[in-house]
N, C-alpha and C. Protein backbone atom coordinates (compact mmCIF):
# COMPACT_ATOMS: atom_id res chain seq x y z
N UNK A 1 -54.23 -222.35 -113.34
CA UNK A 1 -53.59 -222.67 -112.08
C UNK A 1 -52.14 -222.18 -112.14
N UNK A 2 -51.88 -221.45 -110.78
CA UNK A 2 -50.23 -220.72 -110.90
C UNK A 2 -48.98 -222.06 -111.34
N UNK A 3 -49.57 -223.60 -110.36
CA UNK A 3 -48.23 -224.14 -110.99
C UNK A 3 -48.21 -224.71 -112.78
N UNK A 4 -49.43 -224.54 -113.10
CA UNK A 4 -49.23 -224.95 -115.15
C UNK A 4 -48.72 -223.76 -115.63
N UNK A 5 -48.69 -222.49 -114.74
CA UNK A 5 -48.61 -221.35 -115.65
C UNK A 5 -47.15 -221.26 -115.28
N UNK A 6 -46.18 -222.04 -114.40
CA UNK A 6 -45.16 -222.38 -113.88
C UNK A 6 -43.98 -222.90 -114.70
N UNK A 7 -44.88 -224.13 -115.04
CA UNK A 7 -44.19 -225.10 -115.66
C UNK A 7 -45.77 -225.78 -116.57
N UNK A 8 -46.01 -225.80 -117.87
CA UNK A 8 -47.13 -226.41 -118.11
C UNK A 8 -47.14 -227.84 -118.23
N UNK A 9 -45.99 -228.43 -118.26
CA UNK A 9 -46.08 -229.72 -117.92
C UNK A 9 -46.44 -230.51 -116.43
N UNK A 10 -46.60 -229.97 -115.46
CA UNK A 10 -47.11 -229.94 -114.47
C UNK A 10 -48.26 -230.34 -114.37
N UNK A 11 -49.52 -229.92 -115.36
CA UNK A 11 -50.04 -230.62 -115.99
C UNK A 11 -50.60 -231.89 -115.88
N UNK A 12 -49.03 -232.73 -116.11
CA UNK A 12 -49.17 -234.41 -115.98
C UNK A 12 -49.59 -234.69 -114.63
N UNK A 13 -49.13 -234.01 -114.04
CA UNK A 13 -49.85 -234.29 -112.01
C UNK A 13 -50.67 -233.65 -112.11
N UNK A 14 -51.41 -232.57 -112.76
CA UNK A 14 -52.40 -231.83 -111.66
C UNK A 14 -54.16 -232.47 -113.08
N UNK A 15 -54.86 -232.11 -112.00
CA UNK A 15 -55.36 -232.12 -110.77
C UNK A 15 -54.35 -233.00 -110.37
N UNK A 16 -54.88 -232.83 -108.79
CA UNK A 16 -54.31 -234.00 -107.80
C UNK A 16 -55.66 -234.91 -107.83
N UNK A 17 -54.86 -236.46 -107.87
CA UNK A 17 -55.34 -237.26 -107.87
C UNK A 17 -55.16 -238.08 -106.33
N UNK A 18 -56.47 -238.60 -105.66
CA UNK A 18 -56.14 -239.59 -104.61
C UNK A 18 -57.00 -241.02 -105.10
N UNK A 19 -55.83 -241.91 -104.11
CA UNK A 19 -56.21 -243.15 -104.21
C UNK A 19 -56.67 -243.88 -103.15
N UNK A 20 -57.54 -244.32 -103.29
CA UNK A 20 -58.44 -244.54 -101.83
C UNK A 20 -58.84 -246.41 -101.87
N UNK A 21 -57.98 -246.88 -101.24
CA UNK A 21 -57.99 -248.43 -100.87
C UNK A 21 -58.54 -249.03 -99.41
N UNK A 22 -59.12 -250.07 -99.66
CA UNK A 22 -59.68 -250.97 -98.73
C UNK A 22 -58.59 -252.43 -98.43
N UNK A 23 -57.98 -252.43 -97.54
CA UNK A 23 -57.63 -253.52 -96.72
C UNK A 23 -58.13 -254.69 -96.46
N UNK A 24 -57.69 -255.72 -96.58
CA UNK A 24 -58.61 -257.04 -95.95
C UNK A 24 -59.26 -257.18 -94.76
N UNK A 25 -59.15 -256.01 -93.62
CA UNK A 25 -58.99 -255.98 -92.36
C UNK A 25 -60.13 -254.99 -92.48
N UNK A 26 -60.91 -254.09 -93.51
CA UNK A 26 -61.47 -253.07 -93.79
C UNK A 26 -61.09 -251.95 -93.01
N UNK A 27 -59.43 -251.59 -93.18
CA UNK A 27 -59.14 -250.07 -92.86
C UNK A 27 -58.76 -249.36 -94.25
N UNK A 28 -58.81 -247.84 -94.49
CA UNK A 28 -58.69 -247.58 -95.46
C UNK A 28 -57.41 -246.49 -95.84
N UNK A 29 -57.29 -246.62 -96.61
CA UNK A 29 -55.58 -246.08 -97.00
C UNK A 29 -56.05 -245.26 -98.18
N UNK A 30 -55.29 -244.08 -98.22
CA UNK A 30 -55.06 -243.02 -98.97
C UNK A 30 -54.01 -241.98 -98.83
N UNK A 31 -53.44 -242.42 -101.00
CA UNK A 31 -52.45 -241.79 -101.06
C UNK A 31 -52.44 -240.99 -102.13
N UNK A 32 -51.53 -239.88 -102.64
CA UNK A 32 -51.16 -238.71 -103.24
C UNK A 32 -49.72 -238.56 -103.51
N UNK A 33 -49.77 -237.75 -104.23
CA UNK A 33 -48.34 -237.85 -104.85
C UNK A 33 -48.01 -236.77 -104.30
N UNK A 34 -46.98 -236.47 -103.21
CA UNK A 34 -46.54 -235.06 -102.17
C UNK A 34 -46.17 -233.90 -103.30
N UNK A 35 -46.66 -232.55 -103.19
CA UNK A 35 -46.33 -231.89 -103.89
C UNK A 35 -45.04 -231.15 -103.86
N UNK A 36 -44.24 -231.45 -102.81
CA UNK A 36 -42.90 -231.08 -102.93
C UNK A 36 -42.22 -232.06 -104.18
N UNK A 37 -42.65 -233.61 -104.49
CA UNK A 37 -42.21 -234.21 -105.49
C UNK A 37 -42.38 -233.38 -106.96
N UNK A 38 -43.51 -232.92 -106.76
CA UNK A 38 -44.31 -232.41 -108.48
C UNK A 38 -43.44 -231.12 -108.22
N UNK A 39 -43.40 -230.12 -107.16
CA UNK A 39 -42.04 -228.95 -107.55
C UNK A 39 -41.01 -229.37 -107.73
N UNK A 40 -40.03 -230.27 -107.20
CA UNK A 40 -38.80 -230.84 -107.57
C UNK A 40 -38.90 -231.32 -109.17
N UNK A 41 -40.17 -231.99 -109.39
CA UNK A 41 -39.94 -232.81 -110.48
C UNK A 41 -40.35 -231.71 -111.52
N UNK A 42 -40.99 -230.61 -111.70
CA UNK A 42 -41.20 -229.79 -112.70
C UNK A 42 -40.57 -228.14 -112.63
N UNK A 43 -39.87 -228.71 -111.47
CA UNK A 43 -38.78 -227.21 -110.69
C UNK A 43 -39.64 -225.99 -111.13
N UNK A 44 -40.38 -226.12 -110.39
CA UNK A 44 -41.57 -224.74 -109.65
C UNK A 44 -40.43 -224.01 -108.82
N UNK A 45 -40.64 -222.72 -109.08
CA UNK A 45 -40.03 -221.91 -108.01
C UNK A 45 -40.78 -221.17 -107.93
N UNK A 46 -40.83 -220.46 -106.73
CA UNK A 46 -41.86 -219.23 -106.05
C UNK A 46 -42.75 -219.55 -105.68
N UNK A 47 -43.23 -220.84 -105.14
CA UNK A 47 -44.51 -221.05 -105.33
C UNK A 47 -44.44 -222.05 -104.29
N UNK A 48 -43.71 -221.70 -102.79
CA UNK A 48 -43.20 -222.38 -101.80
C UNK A 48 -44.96 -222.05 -100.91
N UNK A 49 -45.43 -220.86 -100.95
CA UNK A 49 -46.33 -221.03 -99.86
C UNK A 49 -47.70 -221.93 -100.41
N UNK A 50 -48.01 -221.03 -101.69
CA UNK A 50 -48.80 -222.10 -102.86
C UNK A 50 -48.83 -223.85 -102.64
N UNK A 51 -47.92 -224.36 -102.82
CA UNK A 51 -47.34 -225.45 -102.79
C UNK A 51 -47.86 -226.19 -101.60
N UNK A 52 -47.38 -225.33 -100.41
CA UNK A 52 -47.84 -225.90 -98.84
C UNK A 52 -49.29 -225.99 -98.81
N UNK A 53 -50.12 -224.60 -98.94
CA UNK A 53 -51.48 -224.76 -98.96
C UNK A 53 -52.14 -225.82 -99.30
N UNK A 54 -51.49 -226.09 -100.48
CA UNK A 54 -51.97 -227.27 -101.50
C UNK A 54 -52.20 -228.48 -100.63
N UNK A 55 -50.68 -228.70 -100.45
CA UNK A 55 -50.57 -229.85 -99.27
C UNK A 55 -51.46 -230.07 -97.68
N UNK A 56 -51.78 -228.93 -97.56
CA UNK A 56 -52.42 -228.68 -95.83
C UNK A 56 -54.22 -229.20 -96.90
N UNK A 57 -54.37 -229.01 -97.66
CA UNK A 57 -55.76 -229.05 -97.88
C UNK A 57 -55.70 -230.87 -98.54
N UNK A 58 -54.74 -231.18 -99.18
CA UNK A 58 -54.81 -232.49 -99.72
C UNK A 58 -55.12 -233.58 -98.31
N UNK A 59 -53.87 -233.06 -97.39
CA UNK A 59 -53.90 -233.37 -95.77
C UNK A 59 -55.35 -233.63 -95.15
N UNK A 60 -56.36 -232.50 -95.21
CA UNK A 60 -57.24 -232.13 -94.50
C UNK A 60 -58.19 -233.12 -95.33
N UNK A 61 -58.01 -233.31 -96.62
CA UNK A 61 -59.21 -234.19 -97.31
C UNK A 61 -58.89 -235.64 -97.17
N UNK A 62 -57.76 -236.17 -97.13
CA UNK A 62 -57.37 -237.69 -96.66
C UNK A 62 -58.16 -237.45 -94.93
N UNK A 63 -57.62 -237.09 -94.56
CA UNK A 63 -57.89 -236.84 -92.98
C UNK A 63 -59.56 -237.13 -92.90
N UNK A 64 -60.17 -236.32 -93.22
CA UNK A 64 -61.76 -235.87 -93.06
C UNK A 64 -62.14 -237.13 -93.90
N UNK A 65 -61.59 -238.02 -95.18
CA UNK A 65 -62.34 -239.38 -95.59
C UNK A 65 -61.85 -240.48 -95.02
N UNK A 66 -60.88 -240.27 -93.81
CA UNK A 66 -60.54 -242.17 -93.19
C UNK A 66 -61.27 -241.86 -91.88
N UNK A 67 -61.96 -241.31 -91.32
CA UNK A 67 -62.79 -240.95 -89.92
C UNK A 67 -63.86 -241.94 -90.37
């Protein structure tokens, strides 16, 4: 993956992991760790469009499991 080959400690985040919770109310919540955090935090550079993709698809899979 371009961001371990980046920074290989990166690593510690990747895969991306989600967390998928149930409410008392039974609505469901899901969260991720934003990948602008994991570039800041392992200072990725170049890898601004990479990065987004990432995010539009993490987006699209929370999205498509709370329907």
């Amino acid at each position: 993956m371009q961001f371990l080959q980046a920074n290989p400690l990166a690593g510690l985040d990747w895969p991306v992991r989600m967390l998928v919770t149930e409410e008392a109310d039974s609505s469901v919540s899901i969260a991720w760790t934003d990948f602008a955090y994991v570039q800041r935090r392992y200072r990725i550079a170049g890898k601004d469009a990479q990065l987004n993709m990432a995010s539009e698809v993490a987006a699209a899979i929370a999205h498509s499991t709370s329907k």
